[in-house]
C-alpha atoms as a PDB file:
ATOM      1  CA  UNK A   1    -115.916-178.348  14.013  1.00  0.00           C
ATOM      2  CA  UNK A   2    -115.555-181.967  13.984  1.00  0.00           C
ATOM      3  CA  UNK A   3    -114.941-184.883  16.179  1.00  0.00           C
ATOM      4  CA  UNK A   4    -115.499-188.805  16.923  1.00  0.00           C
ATOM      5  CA  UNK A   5    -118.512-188.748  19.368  1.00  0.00           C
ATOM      6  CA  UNK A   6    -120.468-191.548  20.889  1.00  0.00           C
ATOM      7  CA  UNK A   7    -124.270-191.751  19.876  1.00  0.00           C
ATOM      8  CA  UNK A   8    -125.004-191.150  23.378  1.00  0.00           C
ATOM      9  CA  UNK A   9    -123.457-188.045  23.760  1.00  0.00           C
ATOM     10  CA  UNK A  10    -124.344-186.591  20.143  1.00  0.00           C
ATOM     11  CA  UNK A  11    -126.871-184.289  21.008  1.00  0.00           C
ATOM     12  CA  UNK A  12    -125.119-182.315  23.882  1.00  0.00           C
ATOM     13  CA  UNK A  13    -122.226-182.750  21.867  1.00  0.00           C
ATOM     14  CA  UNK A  14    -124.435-181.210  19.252  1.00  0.00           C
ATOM     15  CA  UNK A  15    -125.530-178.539  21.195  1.00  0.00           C
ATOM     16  CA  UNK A  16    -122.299-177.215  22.649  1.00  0.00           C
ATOM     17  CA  UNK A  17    -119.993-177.116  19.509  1.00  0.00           C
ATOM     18  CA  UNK A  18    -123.175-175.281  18.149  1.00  0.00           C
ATOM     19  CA  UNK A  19    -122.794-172.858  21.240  1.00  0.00           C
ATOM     20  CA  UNK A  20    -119.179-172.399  20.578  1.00  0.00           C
ATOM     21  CA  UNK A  21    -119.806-171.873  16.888  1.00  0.00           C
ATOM     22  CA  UNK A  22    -121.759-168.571  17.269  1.00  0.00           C
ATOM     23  CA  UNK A  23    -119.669-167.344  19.997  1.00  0.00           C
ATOM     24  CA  UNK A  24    -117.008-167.646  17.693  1.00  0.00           C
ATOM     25  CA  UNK A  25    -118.491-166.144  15.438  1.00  0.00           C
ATOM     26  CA  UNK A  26    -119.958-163.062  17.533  1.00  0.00           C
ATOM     27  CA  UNK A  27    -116.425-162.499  18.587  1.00  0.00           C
ATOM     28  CA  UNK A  28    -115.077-162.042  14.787  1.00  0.00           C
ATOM     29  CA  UNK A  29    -118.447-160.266  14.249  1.00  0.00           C
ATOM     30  CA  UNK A  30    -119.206-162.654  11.509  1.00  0.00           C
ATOM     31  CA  UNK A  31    -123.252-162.792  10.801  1.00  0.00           C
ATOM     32  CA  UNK A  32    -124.312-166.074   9.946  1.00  0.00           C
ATOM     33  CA  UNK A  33    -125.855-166.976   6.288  1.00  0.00           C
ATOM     34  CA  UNK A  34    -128.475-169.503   7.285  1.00  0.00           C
ATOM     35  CA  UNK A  35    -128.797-171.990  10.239  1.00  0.00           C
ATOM     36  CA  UNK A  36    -126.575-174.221  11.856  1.00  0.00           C
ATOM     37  CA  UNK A  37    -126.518-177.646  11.238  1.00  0.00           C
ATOM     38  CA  UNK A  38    -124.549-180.909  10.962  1.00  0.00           C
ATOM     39  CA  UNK A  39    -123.289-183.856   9.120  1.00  0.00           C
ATOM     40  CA  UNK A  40    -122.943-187.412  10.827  1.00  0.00           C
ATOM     41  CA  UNK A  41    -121.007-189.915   9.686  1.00  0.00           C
ATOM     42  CA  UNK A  42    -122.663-193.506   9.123  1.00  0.00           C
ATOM     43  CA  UNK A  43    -120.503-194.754  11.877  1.00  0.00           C
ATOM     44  CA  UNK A  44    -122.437-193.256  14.177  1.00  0.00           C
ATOM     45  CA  UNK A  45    -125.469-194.569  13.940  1.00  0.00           C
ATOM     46  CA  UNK A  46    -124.466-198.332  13.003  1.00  0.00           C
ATOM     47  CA  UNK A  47    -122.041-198.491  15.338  1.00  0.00           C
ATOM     48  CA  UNK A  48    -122.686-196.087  17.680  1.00  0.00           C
ATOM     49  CA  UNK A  49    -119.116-193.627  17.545  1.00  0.00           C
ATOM     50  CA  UNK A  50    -118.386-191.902  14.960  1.00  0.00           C
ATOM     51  CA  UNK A  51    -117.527-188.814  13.065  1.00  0.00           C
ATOM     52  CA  UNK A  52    -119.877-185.788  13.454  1.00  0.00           C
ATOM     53  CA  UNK A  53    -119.186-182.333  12.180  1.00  0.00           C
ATOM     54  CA  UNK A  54    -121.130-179.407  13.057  1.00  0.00           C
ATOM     55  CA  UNK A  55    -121.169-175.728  11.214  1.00  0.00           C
ATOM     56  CA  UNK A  56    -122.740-172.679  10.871  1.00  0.00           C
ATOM     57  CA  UNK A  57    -122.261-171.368   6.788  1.00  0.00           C
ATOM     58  CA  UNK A  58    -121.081-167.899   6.605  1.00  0.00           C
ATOM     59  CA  UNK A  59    -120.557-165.326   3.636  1.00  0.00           C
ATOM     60  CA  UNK A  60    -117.245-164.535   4.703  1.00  0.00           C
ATOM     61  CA  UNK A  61    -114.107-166.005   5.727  1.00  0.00           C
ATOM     62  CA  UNK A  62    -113.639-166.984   9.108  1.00  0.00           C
ATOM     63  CA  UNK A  63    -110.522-167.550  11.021  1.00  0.00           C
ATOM     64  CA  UNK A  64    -109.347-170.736  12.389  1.00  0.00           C
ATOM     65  CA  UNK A  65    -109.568-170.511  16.328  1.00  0.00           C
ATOM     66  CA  UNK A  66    -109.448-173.448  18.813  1.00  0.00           C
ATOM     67  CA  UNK A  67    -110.994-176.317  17.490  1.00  0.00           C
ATOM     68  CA  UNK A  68    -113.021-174.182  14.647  1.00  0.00           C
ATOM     69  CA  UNK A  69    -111.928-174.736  11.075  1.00  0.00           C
ATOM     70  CA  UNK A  70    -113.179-173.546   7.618  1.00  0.00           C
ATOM     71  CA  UNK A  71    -115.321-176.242   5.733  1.00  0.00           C
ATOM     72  CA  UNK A  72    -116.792-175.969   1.853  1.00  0.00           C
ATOM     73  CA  UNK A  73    -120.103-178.170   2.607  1.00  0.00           C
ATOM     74  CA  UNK A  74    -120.746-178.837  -1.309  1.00  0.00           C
ATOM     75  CA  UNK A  75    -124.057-178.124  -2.777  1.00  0.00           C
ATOM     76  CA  UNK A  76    -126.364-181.613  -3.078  1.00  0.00           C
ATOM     77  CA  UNK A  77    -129.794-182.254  -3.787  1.00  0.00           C
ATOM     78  CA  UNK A  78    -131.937-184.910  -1.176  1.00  0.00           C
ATOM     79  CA  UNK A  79    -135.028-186.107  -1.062  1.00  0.00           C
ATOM     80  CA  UNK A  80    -137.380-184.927   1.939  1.00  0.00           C
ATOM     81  CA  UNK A  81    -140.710-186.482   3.340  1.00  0.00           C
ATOM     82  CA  UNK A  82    -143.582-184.044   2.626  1.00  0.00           C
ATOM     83  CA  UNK A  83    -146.809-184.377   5.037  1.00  0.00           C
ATOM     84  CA  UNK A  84    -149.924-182.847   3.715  1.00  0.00           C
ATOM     85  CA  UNK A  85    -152.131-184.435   5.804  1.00  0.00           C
ATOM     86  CA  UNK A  86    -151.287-187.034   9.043  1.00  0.00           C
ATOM     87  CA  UNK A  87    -153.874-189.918   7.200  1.00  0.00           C
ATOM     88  CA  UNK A  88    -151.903-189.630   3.854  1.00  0.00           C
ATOM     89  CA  UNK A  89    -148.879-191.447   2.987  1.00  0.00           C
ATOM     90  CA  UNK A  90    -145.591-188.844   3.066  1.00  0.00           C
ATOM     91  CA  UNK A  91    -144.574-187.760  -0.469  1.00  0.00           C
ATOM     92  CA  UNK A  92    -141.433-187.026  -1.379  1.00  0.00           C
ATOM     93  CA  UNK A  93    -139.744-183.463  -2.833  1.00  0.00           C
ATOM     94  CA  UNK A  94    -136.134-182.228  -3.749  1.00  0.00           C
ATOM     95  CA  UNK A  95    -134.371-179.923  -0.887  1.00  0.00           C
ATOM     96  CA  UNK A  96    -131.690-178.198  -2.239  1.00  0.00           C
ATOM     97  CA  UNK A  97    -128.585-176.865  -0.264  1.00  0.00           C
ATOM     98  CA  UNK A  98    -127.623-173.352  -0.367  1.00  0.00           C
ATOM     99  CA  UNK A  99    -125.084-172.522  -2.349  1.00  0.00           C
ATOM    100  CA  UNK A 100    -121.796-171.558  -1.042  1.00  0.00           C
END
């Protein structure tokens, strides 16, 4: 599900299309493959609107309903801050996405 938010509004934004994502997806009886989550465009944060997407990855095929629509989120490797301790410096480690 995506749509041009305001940074204000991002996390009940956030929240809600999350809401509406599982509902959706209890009504198909779809069982999700991992968490939800969601990509923001850059827009948003330097100029506080922009593009947000939110989705839920699943191991089946979903049907379009309302403003729900099937998205490939591509597989990508980022670096993460790592705390061992809270007087070290963070150190850095690969995440990698699921695949889909």
């Amino acid at each position: 599900m995506s749509e041009v938010i305001d940074v204000k509004e991002a996390s009940a934004w956030y929240q809600g299309a999350l809401g509406e994502l599982y509902a959706v997806l209890a009504a198909h009886k779809v069982t999700p493959a991992g968490p939800g989550g969601a990509i923001y465009a850059n827009d948003l944060f330097s100029y506080a609107r922009g593009e947000t997407t939110v989705f839920v990855p699943c191991g089946e095929p979903v049907r379009a309903t309302g403003r729900i629509s099937r998205l490939v989120v591509p597989e990508v490797e980022l670096p993460s801050p790592c705390m061992p301790a809270p007087t070290r410096m963070p150190t850095w480690r690969t995440v990698r996405s699921p695949p889909m």
